[in-house]
PDB file of N, CA and C in Angstrom:
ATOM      1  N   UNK A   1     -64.335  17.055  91.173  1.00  0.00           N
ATOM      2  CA  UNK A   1     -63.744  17.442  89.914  1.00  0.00           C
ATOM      3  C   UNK A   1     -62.419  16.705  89.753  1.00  0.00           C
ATOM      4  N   UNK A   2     -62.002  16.339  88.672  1.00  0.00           N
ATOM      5  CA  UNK A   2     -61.138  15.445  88.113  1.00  0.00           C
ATOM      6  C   UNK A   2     -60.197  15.979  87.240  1.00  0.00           C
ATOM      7  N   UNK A   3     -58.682  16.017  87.463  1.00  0.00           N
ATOM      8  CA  UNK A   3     -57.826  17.034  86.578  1.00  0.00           C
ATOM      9  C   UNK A   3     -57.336  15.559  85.539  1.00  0.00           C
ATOM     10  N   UNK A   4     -57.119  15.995  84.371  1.00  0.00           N
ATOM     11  CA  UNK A   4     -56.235  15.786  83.564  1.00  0.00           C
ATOM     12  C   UNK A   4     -54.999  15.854  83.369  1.00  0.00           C
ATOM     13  N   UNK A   5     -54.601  14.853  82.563  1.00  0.00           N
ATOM     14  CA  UNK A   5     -52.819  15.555  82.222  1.00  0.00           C
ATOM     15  C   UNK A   5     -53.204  16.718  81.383  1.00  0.00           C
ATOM     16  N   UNK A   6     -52.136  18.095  81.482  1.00  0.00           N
ATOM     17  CA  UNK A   6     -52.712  19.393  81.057  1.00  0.00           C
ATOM     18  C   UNK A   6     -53.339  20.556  81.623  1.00  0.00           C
ATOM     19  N   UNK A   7     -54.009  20.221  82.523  1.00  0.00           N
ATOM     20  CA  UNK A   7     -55.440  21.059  82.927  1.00  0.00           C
ATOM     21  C   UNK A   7     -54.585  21.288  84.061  1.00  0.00           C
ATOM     22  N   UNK A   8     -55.117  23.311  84.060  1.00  0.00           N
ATOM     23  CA  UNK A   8     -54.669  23.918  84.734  1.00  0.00           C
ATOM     24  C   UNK A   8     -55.622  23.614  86.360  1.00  0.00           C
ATOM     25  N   UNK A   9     -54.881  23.967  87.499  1.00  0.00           N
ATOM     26  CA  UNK A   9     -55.022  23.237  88.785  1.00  0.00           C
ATOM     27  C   UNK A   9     -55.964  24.774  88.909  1.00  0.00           C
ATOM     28  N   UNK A  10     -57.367  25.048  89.387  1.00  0.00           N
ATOM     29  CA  UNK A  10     -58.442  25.455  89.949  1.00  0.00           C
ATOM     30  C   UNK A  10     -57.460  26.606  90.987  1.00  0.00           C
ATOM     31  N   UNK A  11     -58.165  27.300  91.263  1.00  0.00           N
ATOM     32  CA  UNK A  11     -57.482  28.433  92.118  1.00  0.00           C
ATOM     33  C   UNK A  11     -58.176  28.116  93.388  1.00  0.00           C
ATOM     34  N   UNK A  12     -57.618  27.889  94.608  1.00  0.00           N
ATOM     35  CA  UNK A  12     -58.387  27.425  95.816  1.00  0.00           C
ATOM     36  C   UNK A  12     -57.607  27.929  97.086  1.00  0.00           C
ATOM     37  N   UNK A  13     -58.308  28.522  98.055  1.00  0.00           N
ATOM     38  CA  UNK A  13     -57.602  29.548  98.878  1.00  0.00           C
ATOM     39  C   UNK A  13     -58.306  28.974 100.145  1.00  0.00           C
ATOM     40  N   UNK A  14     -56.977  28.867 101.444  1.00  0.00           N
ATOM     41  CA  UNK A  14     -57.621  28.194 102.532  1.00  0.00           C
ATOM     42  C   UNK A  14     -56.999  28.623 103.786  1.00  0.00           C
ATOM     43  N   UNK A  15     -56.817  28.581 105.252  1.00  0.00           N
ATOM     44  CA  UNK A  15     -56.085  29.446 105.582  1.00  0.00           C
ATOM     45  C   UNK A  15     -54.463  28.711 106.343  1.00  0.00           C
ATOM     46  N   UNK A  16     -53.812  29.594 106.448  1.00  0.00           N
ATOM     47  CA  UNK A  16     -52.634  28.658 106.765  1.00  0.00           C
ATOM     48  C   UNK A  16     -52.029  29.250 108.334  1.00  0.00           C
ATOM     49  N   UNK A  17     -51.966  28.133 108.733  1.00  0.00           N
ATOM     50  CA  UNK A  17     -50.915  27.980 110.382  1.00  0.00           C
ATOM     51  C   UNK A  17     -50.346  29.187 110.518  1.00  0.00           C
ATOM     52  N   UNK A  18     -51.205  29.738 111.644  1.00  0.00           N
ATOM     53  CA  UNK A  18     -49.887  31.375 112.082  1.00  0.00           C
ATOM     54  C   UNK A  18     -50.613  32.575 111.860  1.00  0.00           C
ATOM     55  N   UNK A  19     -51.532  32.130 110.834  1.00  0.00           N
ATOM     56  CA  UNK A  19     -52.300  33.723 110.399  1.00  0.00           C
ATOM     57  C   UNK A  19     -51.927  33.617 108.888  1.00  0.00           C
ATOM     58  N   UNK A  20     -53.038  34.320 108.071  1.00  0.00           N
ATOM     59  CA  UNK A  20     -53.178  34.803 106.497  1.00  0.00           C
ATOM     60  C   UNK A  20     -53.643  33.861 105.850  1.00  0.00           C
ATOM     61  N   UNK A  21     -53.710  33.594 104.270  1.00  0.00           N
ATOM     62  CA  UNK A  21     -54.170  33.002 103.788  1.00  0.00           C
ATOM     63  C   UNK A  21     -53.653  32.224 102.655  1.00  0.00           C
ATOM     64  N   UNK A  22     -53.400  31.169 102.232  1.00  0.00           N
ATOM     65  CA  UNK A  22     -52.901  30.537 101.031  1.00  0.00           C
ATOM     66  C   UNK A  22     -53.889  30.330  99.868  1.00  0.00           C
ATOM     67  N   UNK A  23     -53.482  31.138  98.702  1.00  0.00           N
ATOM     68  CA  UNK A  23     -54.192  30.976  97.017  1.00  0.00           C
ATOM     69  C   UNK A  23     -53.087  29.819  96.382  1.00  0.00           C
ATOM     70  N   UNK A  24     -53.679  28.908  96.144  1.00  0.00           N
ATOM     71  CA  UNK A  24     -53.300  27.973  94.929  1.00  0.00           C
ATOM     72  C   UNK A  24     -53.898  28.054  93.395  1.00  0.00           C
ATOM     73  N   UNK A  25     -53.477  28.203  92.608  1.00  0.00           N
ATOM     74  CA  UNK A  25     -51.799  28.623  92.605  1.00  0.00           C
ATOM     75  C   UNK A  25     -51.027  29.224  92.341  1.00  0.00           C
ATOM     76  N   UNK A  26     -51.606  30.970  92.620  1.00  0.00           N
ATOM     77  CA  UNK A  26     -51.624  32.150  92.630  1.00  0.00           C
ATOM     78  C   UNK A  26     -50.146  32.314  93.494  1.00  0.00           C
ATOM     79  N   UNK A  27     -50.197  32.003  94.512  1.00  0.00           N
ATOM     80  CA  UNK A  27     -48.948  31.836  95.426  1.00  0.00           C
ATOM     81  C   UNK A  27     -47.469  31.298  95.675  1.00  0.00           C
ATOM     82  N   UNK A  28     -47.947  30.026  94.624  1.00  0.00           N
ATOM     83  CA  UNK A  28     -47.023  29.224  94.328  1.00  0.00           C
ATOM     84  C   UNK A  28     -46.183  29.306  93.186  1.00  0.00           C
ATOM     85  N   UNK A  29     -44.730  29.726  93.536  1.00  0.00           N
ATOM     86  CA  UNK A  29     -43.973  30.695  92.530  1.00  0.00           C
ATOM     87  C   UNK A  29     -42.843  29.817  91.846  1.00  0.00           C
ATOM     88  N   UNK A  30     -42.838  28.212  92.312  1.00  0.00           N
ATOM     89  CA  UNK A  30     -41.828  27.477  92.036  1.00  0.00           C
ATOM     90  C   UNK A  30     -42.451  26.619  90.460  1.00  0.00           C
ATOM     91  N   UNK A  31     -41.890  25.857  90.101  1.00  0.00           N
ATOM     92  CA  UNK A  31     -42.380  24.544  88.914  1.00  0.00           C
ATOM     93  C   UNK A  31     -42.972  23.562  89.863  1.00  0.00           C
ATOM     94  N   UNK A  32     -42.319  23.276  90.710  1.00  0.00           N
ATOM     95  CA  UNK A  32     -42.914  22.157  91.614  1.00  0.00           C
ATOM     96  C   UNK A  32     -42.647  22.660  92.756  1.00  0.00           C
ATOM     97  N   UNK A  33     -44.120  21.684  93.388  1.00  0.00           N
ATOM     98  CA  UNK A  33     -44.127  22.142  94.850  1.00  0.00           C
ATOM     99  C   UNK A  33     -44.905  21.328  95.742  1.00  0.00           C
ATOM    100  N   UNK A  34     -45.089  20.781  96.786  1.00  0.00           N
ATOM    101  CA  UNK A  34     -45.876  20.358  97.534  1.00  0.00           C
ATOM    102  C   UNK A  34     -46.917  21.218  98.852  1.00  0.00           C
ATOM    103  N   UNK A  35     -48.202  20.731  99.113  1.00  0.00           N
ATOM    104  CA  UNK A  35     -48.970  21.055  99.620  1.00  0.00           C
ATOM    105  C   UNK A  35     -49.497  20.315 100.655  1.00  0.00           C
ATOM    106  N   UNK A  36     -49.578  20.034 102.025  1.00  0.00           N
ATOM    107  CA  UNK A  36     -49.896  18.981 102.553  1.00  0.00           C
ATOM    108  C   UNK A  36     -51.181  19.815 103.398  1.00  0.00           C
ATOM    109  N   UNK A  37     -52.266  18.885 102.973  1.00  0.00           N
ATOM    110  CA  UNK A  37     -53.336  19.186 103.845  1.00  0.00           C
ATOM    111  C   UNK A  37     -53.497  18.140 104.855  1.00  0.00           C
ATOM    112  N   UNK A  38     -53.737  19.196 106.345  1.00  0.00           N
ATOM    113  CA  UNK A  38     -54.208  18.464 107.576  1.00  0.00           C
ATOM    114  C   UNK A  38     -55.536  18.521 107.840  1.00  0.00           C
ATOM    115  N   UNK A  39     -56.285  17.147 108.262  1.00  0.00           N
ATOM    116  CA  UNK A  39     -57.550  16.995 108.534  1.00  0.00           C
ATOM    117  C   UNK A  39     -58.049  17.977 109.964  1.00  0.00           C
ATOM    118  N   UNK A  40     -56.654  17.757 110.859  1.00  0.00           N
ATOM    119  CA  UNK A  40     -57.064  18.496 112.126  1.00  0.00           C
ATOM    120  C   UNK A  40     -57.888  17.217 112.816  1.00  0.00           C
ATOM    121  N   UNK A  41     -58.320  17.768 113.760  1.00  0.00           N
ATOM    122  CA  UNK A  41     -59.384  16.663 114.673  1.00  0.00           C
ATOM    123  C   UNK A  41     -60.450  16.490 114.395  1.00  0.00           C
ATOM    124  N   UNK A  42     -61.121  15.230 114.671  1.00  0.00           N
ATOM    125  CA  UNK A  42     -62.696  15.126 114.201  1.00  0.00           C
ATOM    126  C   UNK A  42     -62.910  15.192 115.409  1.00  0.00           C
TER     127      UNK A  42
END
C-alpha cells in the first residue's frame, strides 16, 4: 500500500523492546515523530 500526500497513515501495532505494545498512530501524541524499525536477525 502506497500513501499519498494527505492520506492518513493506517493504524499498525507491533511490539516494542522491554514489554507492551506500540499502535501507530494511536500512540503517537507529537506532530512529528520518528519510528525506526529493526529487522533483528535473519
Amino acid at each position: 500500500m502506497r500513501l499519498n500526500n494527505g492520506d492518513l497513515f493506517p493504524s499498525v501495532s507491533g511490539p516494542v523492546l522491554g514489554g507492551g505494545k506500540l499502535t501507530i498512530p494511536e500512540d503517537l501524541k507529537q506532530e512529528w515523530n520518528v519510528v525506526l524499525f529493526y529487522r533483528g536477525h535473519w
